[in-house]
N, C-alpha and C. Protein backbone atom coordinates (compact mmCIF):
# COMPACT_ATOMS: atom_id res chain seq x y z
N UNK A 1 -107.71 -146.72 -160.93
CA UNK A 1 -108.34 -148.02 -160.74
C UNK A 1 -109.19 -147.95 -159.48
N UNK A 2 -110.60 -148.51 -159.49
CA UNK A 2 -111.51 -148.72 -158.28
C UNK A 2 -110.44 -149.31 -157.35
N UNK A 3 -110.44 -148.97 -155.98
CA UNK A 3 -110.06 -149.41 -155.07
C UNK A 3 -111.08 -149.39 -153.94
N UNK A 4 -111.77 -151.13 -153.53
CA UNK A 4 -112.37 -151.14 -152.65
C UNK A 4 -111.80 -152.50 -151.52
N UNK A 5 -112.07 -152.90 -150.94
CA UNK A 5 -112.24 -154.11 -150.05
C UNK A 5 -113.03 -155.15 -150.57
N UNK A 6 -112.34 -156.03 -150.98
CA UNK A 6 -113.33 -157.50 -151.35
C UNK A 6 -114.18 -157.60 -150.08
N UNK A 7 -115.82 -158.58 -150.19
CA UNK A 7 -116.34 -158.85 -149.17
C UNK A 7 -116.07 -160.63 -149.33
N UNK A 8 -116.71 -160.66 -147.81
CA UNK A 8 -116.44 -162.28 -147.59
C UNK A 8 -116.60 -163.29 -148.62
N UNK A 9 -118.19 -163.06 -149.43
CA UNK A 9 -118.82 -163.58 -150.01
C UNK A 9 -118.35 -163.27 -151.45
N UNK A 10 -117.64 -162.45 -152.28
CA UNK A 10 -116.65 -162.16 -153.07
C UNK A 10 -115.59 -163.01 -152.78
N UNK A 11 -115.04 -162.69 -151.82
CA UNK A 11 -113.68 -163.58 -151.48
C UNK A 11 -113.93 -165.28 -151.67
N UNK A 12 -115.18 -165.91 -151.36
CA UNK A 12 -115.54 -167.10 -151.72
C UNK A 12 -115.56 -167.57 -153.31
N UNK A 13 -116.06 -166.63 -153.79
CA UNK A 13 -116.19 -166.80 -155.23
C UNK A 13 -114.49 -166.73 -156.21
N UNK A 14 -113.72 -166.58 -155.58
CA UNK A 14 -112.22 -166.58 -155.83
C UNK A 14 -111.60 -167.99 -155.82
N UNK A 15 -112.50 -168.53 -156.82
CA UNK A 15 -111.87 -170.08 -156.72
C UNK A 15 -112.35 -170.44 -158.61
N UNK A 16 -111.70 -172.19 -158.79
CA UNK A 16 -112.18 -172.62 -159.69
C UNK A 16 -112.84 -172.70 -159.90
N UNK A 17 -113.97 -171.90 -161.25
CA UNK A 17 -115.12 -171.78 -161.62
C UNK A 17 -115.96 -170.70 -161.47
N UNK A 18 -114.78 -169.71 -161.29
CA UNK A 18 -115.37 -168.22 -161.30
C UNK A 18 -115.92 -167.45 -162.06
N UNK A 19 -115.24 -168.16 -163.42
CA UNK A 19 -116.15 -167.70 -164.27
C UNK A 19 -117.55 -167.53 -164.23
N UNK A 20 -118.33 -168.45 -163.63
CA UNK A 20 -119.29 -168.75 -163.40
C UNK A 20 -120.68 -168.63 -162.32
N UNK A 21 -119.64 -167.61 -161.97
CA UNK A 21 -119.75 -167.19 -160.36
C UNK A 21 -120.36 -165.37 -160.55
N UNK A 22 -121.37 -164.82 -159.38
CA UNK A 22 -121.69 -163.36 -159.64
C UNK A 22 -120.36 -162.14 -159.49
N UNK A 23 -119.81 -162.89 -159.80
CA UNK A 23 -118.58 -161.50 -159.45
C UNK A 23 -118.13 -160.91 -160.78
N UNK A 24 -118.61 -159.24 -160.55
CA UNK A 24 -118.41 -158.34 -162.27
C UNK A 24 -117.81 -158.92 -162.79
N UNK A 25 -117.33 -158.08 -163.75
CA UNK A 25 -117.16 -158.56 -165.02
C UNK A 25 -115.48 -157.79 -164.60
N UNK A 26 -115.31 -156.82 -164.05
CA UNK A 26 -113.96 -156.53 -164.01
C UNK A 26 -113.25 -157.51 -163.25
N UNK A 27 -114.20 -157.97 -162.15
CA UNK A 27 -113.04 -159.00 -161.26
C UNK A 27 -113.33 -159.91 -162.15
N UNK A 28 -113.93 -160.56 -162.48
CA UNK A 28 -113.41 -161.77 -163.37
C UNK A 28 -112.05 -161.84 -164.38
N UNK A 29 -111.99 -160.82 -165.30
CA UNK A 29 -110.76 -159.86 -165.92
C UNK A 29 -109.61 -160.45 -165.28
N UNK A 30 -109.72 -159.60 -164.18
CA UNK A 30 -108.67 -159.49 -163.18
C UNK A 30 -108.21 -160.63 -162.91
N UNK A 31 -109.14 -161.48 -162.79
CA UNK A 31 -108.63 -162.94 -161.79
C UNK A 31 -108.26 -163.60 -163.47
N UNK A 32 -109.10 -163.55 -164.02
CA UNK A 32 -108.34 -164.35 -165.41
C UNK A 32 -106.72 -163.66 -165.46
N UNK A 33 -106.89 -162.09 -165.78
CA UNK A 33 -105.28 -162.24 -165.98
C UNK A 33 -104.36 -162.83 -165.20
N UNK A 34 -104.55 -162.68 -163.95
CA UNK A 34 -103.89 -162.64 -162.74
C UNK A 34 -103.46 -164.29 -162.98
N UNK A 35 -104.60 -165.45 -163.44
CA UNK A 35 -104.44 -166.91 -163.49
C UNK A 35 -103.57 -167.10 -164.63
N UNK A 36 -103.46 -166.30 -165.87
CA UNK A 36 -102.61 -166.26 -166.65
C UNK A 36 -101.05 -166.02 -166.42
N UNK A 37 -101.42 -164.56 -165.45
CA UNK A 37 -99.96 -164.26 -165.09
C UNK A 37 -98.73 -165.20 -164.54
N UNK A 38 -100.05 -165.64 -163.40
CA UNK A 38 -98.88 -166.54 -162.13
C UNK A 38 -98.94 -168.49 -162.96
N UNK A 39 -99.77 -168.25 -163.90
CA UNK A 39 -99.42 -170.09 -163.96
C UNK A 39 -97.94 -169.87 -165.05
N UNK A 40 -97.59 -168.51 -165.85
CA UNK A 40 -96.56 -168.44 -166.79
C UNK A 40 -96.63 -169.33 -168.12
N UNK A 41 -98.12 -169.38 -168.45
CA UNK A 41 -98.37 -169.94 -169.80
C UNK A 41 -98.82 -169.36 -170.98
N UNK A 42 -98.21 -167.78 -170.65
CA UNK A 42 -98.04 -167.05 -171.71
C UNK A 42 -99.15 -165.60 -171.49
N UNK A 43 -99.22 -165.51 -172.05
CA UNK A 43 -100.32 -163.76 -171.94
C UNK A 43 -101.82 -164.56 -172.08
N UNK A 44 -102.30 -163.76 -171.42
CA UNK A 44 -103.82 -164.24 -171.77
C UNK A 44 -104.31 -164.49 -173.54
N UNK A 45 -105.24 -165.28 -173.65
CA UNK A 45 -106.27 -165.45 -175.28
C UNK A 45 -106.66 -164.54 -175.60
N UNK A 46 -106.95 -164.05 -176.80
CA UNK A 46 -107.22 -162.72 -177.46
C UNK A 46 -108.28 -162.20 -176.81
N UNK A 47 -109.30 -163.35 -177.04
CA UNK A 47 -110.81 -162.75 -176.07
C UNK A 47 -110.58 -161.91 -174.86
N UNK A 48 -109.46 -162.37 -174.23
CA UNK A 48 -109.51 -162.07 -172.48
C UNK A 48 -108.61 -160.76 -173.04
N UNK A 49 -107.60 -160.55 -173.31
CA UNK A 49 -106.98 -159.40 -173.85
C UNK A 49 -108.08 -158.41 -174.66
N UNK A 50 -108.64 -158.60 -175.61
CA UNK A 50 -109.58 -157.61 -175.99
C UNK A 50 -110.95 -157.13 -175.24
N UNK A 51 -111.21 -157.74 -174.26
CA UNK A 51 -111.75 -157.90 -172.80
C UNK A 51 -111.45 -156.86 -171.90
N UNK A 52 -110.51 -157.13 -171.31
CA UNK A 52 -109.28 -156.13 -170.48
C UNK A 52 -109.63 -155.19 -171.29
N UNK A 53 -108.96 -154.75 -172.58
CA UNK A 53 -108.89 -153.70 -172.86
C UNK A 53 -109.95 -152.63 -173.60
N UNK A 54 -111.53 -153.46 -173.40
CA UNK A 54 -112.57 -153.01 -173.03
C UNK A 54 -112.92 -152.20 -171.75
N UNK A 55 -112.34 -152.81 -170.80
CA UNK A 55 -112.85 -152.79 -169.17
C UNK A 55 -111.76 -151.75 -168.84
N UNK A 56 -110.46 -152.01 -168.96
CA UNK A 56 -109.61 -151.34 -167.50
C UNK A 56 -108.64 -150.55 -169.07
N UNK A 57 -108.06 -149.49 -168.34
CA UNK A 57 -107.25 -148.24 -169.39
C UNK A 57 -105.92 -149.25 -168.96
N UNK A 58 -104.94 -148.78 -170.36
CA UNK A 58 -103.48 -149.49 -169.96
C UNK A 58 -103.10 -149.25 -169.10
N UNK A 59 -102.83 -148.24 -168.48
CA UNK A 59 -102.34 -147.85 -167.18
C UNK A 59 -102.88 -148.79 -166.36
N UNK A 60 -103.87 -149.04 -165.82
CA UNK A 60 -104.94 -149.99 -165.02
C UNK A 60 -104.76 -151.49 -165.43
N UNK A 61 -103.94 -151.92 -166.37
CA UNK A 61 -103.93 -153.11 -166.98
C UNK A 61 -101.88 -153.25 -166.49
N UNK A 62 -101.26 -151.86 -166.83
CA UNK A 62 -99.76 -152.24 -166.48
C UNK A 62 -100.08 -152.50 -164.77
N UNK A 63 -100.54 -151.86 -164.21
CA UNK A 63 -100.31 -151.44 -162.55
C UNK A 63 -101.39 -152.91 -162.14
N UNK A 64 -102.14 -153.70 -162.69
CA UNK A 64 -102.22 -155.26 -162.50
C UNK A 64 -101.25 -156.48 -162.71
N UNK A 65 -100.37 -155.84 -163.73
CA UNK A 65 -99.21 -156.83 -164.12
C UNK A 65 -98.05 -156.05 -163.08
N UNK A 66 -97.71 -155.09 -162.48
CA UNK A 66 -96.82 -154.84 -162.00
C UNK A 66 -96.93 -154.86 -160.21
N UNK A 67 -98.68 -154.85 -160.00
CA UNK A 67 -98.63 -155.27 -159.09
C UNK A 67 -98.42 -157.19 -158.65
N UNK A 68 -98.89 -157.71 -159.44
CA UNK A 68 -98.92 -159.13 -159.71
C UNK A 68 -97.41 -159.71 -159.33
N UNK A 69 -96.11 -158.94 -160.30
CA UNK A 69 -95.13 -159.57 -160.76
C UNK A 69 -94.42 -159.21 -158.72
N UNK A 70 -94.84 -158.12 -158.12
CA UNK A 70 -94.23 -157.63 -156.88
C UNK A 70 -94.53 -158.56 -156.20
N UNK A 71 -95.90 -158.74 -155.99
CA UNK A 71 -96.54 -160.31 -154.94
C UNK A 71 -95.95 -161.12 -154.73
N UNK A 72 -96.24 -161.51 -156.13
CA UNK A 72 -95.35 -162.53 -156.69
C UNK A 72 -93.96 -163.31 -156.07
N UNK A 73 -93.04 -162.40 -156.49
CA UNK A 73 -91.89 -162.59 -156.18
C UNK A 73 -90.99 -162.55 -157.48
């Protein structure tokens, strides 16, 4: 998985309505699953799942849910 440093102006765009916002197409992914993960209203919509698994390899998709669930708590 890319590993870089969010910038400031990235980090802004990490809110409601990101969709909508210039940030790739992988962080968007990401932040969708991630909004799926932590609200616990089930797995993401097919779109966003067949999405993901366009973009990021399973491995890259478990090690987002397993980093998520550690954060977490």
């Amino acid at each position: 998985m890319e590993q870089r440093n969010l910038t400031e102006d990235e980090v802004q765009q990490i809110d409601d309505g990101y969709e909508d916002s210039s940030l790739n197409t992988r962080s968007k992914l990401a932040i969708a699953f991630a909004d799926s993960f932590l609200s616990a209203q089930g797995p993401p919509d097919e779109e966003t799942r067949a999405a993901m698994r366009d973009e990021f390899s399973a491995a890259e998709i478990a090690e987002l849910g397993i980093g998520l669930a550690l954060f977490h708590g």
